[in-house]
Protein backbone atom coordinates (compact mmCIF):
# COMPACT_ATOMS: atom_id res chain seq x y z
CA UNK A 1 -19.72 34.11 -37.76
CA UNK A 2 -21.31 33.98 -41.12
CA UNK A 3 -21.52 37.48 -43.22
CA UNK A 4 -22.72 37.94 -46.58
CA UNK A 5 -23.66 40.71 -48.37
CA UNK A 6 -26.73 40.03 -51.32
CA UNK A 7 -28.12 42.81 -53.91
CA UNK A 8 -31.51 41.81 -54.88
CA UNK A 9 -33.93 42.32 -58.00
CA UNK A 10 -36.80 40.58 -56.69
CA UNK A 11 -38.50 40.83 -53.74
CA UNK A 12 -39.52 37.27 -53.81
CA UNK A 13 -35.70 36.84 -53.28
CA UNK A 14 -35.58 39.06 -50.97
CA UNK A 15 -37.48 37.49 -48.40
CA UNK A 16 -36.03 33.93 -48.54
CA UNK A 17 -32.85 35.97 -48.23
CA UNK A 18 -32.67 36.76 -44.85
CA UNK A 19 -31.92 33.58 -42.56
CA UNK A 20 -33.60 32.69 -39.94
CA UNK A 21 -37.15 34.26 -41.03
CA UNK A 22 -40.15 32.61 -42.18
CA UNK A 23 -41.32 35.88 -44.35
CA UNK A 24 -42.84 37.10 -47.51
CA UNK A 25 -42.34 40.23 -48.87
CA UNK A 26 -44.55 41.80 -51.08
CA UNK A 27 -43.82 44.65 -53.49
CA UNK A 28 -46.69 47.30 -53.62
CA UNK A 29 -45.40 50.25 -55.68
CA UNK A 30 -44.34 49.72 -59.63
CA UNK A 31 -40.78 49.90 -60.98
CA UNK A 32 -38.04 47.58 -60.75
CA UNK A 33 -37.26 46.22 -57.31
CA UNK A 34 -33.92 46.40 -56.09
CA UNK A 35 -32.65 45.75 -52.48
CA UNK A 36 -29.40 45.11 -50.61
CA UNK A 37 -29.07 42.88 -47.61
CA UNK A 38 -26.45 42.47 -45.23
CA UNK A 39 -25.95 39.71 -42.41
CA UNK A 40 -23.82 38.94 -39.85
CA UNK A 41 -25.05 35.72 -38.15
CA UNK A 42 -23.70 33.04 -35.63
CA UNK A 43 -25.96 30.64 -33.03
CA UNK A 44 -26.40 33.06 -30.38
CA UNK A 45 -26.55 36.73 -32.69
CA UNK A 46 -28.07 37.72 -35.55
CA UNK A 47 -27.51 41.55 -37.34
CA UNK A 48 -29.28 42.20 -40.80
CA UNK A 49 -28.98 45.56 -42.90
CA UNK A 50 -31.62 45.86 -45.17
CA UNK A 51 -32.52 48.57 -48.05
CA UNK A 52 -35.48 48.51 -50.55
CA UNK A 53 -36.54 50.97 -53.05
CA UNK A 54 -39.97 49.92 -53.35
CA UNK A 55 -42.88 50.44 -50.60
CA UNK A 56 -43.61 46.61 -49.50
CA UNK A 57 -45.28 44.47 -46.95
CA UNK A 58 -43.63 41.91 -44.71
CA UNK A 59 -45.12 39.16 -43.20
CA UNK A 60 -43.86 36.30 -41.46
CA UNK A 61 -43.14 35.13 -38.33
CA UNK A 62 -40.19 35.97 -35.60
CA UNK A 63 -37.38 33.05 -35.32
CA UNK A 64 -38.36 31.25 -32.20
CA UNK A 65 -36.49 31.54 -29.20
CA UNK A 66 -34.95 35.01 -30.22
CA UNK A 67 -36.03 38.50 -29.15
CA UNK A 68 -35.61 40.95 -32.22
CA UNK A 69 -35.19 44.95 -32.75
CA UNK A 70 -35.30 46.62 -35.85
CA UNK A 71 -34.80 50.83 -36.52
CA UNK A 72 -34.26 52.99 -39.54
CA UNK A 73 -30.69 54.04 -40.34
CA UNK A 74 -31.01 57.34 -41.78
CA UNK A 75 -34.56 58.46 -42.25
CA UNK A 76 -37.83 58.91 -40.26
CA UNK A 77 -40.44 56.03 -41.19
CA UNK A 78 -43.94 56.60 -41.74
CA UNK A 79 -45.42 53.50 -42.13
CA UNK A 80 -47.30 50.39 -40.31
CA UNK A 81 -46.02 47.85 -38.04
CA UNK A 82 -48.01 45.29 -36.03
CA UNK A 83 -51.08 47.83 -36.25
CA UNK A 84 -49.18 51.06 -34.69
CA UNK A 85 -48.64 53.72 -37.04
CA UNK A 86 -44.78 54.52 -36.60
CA UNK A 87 -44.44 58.30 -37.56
CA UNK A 88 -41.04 59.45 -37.10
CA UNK A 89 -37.91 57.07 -34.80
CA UNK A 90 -39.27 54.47 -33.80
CA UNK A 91 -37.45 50.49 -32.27
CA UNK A 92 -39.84 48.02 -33.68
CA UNK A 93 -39.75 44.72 -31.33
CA UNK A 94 -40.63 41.65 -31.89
CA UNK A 95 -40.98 38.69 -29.24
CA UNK A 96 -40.08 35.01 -30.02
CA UNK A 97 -42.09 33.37 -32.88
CA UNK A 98 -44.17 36.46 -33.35
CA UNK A 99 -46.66 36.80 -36.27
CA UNK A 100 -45.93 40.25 -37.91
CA UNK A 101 -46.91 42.65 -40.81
CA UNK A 102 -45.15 45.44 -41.91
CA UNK A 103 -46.25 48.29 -44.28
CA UNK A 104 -42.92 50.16 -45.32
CA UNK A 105 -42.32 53.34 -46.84
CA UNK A 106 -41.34 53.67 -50.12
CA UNK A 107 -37.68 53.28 -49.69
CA UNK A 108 -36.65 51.56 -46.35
CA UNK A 109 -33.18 51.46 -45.07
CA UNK A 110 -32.89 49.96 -41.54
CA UNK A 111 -30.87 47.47 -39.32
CA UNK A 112 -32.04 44.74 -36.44
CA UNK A 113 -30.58 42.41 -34.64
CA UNK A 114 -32.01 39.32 -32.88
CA UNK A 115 -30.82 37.41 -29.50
CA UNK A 116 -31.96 34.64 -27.29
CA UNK A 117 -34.85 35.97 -25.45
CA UNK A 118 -33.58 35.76 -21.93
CA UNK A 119 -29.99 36.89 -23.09
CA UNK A 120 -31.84 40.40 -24.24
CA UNK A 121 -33.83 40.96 -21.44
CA UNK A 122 -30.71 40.03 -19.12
CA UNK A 123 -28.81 42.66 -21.14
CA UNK A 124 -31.64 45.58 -21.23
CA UNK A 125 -32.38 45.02 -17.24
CA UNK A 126 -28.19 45.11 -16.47
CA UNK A 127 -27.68 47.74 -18.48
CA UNK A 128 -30.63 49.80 -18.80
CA UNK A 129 -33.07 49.04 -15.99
CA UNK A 130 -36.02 46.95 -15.38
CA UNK A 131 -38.26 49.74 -16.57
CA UNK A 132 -36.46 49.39 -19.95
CA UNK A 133 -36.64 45.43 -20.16
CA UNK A 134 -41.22 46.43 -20.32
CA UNK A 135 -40.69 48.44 -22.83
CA UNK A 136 -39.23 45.32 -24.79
CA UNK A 137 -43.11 44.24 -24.44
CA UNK A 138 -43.72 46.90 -26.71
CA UNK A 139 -44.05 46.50 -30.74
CA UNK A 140 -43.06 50.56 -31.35
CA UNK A 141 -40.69 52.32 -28.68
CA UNK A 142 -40.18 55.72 -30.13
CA UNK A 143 -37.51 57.52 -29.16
CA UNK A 144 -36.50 61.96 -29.53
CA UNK A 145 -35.24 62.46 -33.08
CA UNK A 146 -31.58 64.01 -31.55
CA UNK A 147 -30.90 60.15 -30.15
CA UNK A 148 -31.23 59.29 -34.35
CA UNK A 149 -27.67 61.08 -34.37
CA UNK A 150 -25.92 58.00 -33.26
CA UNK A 151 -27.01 56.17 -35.89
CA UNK A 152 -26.11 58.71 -38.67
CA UNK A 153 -23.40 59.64 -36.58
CA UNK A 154 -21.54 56.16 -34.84
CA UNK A 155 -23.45 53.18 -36.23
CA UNK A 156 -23.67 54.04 -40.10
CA UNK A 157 -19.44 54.47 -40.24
CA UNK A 158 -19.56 51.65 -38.04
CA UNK A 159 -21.60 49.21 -40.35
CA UNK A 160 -19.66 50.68 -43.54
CA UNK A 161 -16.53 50.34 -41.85
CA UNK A 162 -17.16 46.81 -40.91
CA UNK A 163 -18.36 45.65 -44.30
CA UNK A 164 -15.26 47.05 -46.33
CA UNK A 165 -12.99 45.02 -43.85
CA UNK A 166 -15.43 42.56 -44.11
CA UNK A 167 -12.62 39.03 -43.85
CA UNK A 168 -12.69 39.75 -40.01
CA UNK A 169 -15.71 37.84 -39.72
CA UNK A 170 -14.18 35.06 -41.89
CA UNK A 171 -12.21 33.20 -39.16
CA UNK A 172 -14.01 33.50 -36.11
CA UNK A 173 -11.57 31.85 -34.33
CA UNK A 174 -8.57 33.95 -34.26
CA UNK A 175 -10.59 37.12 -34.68
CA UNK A 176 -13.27 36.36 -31.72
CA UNK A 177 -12.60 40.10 -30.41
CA UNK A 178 -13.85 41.62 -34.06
CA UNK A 179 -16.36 39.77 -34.04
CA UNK A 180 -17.87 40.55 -29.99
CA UNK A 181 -16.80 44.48 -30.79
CA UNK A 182 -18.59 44.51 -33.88
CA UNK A 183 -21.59 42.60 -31.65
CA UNK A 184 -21.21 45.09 -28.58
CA UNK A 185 -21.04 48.30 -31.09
CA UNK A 186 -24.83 47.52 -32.35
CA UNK A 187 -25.98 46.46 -29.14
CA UNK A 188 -24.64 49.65 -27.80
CA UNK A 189 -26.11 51.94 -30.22
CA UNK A 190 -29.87 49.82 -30.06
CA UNK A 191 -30.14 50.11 -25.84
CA UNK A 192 -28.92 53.52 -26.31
CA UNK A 193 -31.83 54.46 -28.12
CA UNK A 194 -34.22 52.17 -25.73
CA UNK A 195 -32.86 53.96 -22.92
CA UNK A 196 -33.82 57.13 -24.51
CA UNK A 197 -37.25 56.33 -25.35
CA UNK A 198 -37.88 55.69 -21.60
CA UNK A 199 -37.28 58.99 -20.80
CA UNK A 200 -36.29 58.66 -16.74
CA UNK A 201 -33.81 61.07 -15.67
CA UNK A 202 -30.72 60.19 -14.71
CA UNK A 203 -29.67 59.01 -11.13
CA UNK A 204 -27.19 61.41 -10.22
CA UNK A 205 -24.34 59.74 -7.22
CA UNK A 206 -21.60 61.16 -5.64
CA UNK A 207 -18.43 62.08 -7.34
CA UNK A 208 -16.47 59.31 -5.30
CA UNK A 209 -19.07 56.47 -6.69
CA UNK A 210 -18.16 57.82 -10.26
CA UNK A 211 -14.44 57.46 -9.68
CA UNK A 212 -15.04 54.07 -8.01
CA UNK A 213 -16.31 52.98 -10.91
CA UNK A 214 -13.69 53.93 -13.26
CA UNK A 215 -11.35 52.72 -10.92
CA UNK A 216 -12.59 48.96 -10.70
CA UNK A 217 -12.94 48.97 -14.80
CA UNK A 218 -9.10 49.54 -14.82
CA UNK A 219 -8.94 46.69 -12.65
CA UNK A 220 -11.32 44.75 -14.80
CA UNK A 221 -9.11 45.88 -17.55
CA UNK A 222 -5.70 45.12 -16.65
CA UNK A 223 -6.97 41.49 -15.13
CA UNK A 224 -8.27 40.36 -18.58
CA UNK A 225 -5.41 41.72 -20.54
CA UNK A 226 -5.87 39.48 -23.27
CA UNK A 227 -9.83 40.18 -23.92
CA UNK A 228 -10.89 43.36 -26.21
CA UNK A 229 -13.75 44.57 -22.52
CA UNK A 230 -16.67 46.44 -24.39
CA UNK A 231 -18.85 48.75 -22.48
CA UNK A 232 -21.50 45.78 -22.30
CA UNK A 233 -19.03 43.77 -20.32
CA UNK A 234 -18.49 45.88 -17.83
CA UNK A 235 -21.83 46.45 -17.55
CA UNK A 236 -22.75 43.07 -16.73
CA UNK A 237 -19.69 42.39 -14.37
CA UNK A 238 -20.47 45.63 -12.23
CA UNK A 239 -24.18 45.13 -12.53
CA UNK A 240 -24.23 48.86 -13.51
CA UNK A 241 -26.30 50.69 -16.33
CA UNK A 242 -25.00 51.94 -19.51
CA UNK A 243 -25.81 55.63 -18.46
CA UNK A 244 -24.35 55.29 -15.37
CA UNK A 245 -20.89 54.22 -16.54
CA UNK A 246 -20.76 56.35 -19.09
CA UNK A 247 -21.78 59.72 -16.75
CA UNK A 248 -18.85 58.21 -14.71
CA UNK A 249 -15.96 58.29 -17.13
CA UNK A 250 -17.25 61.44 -18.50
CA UNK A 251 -16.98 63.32 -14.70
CA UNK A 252 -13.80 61.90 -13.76
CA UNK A 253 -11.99 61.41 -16.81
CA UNK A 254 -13.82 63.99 -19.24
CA UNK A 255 -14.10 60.97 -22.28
CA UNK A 256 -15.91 58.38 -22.92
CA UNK A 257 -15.44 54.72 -21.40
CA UNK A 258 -14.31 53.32 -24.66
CA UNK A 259 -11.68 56.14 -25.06
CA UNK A 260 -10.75 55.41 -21.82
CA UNK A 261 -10.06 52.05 -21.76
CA UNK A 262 -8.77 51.93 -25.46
CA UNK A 263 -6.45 54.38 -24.31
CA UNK A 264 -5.53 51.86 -21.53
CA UNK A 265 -4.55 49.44 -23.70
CA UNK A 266 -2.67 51.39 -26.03
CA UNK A 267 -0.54 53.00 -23.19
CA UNK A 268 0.22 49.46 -22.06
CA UNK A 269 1.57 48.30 -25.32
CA UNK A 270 3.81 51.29 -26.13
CA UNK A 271 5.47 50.92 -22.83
CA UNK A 272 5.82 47.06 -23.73
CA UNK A 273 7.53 48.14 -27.38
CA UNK A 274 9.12 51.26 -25.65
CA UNK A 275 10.65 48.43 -22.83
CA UNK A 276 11.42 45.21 -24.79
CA UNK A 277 13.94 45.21 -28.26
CA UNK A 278 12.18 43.77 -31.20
CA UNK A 279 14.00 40.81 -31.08
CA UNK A 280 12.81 40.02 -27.77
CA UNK A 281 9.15 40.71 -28.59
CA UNK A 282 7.78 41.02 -31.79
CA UNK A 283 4.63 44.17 -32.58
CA UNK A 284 1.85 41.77 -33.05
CA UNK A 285 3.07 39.93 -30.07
CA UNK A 286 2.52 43.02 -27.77
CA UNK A 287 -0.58 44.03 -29.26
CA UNK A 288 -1.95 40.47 -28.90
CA UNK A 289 -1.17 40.51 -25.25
CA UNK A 290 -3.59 43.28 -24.67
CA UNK A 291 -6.39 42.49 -26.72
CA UNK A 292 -5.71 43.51 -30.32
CA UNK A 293 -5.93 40.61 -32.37
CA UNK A 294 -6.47 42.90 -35.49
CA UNK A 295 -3.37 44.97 -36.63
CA UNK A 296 -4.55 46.65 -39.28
CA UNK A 297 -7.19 48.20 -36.63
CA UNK A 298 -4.63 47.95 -33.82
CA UNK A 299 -1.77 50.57 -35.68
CA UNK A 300 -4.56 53.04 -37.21
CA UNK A 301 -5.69 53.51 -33.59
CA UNK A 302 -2.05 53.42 -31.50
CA UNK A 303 -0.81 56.22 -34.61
CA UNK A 304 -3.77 58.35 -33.62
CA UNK A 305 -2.87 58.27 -29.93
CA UNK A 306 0.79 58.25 -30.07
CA UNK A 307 1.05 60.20 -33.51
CA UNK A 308 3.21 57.61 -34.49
CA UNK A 309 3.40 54.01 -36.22
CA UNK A 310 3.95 50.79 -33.89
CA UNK A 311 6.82 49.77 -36.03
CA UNK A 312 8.26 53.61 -35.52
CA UNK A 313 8.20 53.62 -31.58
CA UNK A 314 11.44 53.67 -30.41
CA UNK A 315 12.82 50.07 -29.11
CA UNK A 316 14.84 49.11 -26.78
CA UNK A 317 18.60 48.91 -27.88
């Protein structure tokens, strides 16, 4: 995966810097123009963070083949896109190849991503519904303002987070499960908020469906012991929604499925260290074998579980 971060003073930069578009930006309000774009892109994903000062209008066209979202990080937007006013939090969608005009605010600070067509309608129907996969025929989906708190809340420490350790995306090969969290994290956080702009109460099952459920992503778990399973993943394999899943670890277990299943993981690693000497297995060796292919990442989260460093567990003698 290619990531690069660019600061801008021109918004004629600015729009030949994002790849993938066929766009021009231009700036509306006086001052000096300055802007900071972020992308993370491969064949088959592409995430941009974008931030102007300036009020400016984008025009362009969609890349072909790709279905696109786009929503503002922090702020309400009052602007103009594709004709709809957008007043407030808002997904703005755009199909493959789509001619498109924006009117921004003044300052704009949002994030997008873009996908094969089919591959995001698969997703939304599997883990959202088919009622959610119409609304991607939609330019403007707004959603409640209290759904804006996982942004503030989970995807803006998420995105900082992932740009200060930003050499994970550097060798795609040996850090594939960085790469597919940090994918499955935005994802997450996007259908979240097009699941909440639908607005269709929950479909409440029986208590023994719920722990089913839990039970067969334990399974799923410890049968791909070498694969860092996001929430999207187990989605897809149990043809089950995101709400669903998630209403199910939270009435059986009282968390949430990726506290779960981290906590999975973990467990099965100290009992490796806790069984094996260190000269039969090394730390990163353990870790590797269920999932963690990034140690740095890997002891940060087995200390705040365990209270303790990796390299401090007690080995076997």
């Amino acid at each position: 995966m290619d990531f690069r971060v660019s600061a801008l003073a021109d918004v004629h930069d600015h729009s030949l810097a994002v790849s993938g578009w066929e766009q021009v930006y231009r700036q509306m309000t006086p001052g000096r123009y300055e802007s900071r774009v972020v992308q993370a892109t491969s064949s088959e994903f592409h995430f941009f963070r974008e931030q102007t000062n300036r009020r400016v209008v984008q025009a362009g066209v969609s890349p072909a083949g790709f279905a696109s979202l786009a929503v503002p990080l922090y702020a309400p937007v009052v602007g103009t896109f594709q004709g709809q006013k957008v007043d407030g939090y808002a997904l703005m969608q755009l199909g493959p190849g789509e001619e498109f005009r924006f009117y921004t605010p003044e300052a704009m600070h949002y994030v997008g991503v873009s996908l094969p067509a089919e591959t995001m309608f698969e997703l939304v129907a599997v883990t959202i519904g088919e009622e959610s996969a119409r609304q991607l025929r939609r330019n403007v989906v707004p959603f409640p303002a209290e759904a804006a708190k996982a942004l503030r809340l989970r995807l803006a420490p998420f995105l900082d987070a992932s740009e200060r350790n930003c050499a994970v995306f550097a060798d795609a090969a040996s850090n594939a499960a960085s790469v597919k969290r940090f994918q499955d994290e935005v994802l997450s956080v996007l259908l979240g908020l097009l699941e909440s702009a639908t607005g269709l109460p929950s479909r409440d099952v029986t208590h023994a469906t719920y722990s089913d459920i839990v039970k067969r992503c334990e399974r799923i778990t410890e049968d791909n012991t070498q694969e860092s399973l996001t929430v999207l993943d187990l989605c897809r394999m149990l043809r089950c929604s995101r709400r669903t899943l998630q209403t199910s670890f939270q009435r059986v277990a009282n968390v949430t499925p990726v506290e779960y299943l981290r906590s999975i993981r973990l467990n099965a690693v100290h009992r490796l260290l806790r069984s094996t000497s260190a000269d039969e297995l090394l730390i990163g060796d353990a870790a590797a074998r269920w999932g963690f292919t990034h140690l740095s990442y890997f002891a940060r989260e087995y200390r705040d579980l365990f209270g303790e460093l990796p390299s401090q567990t007690v080995r076997k003698s």
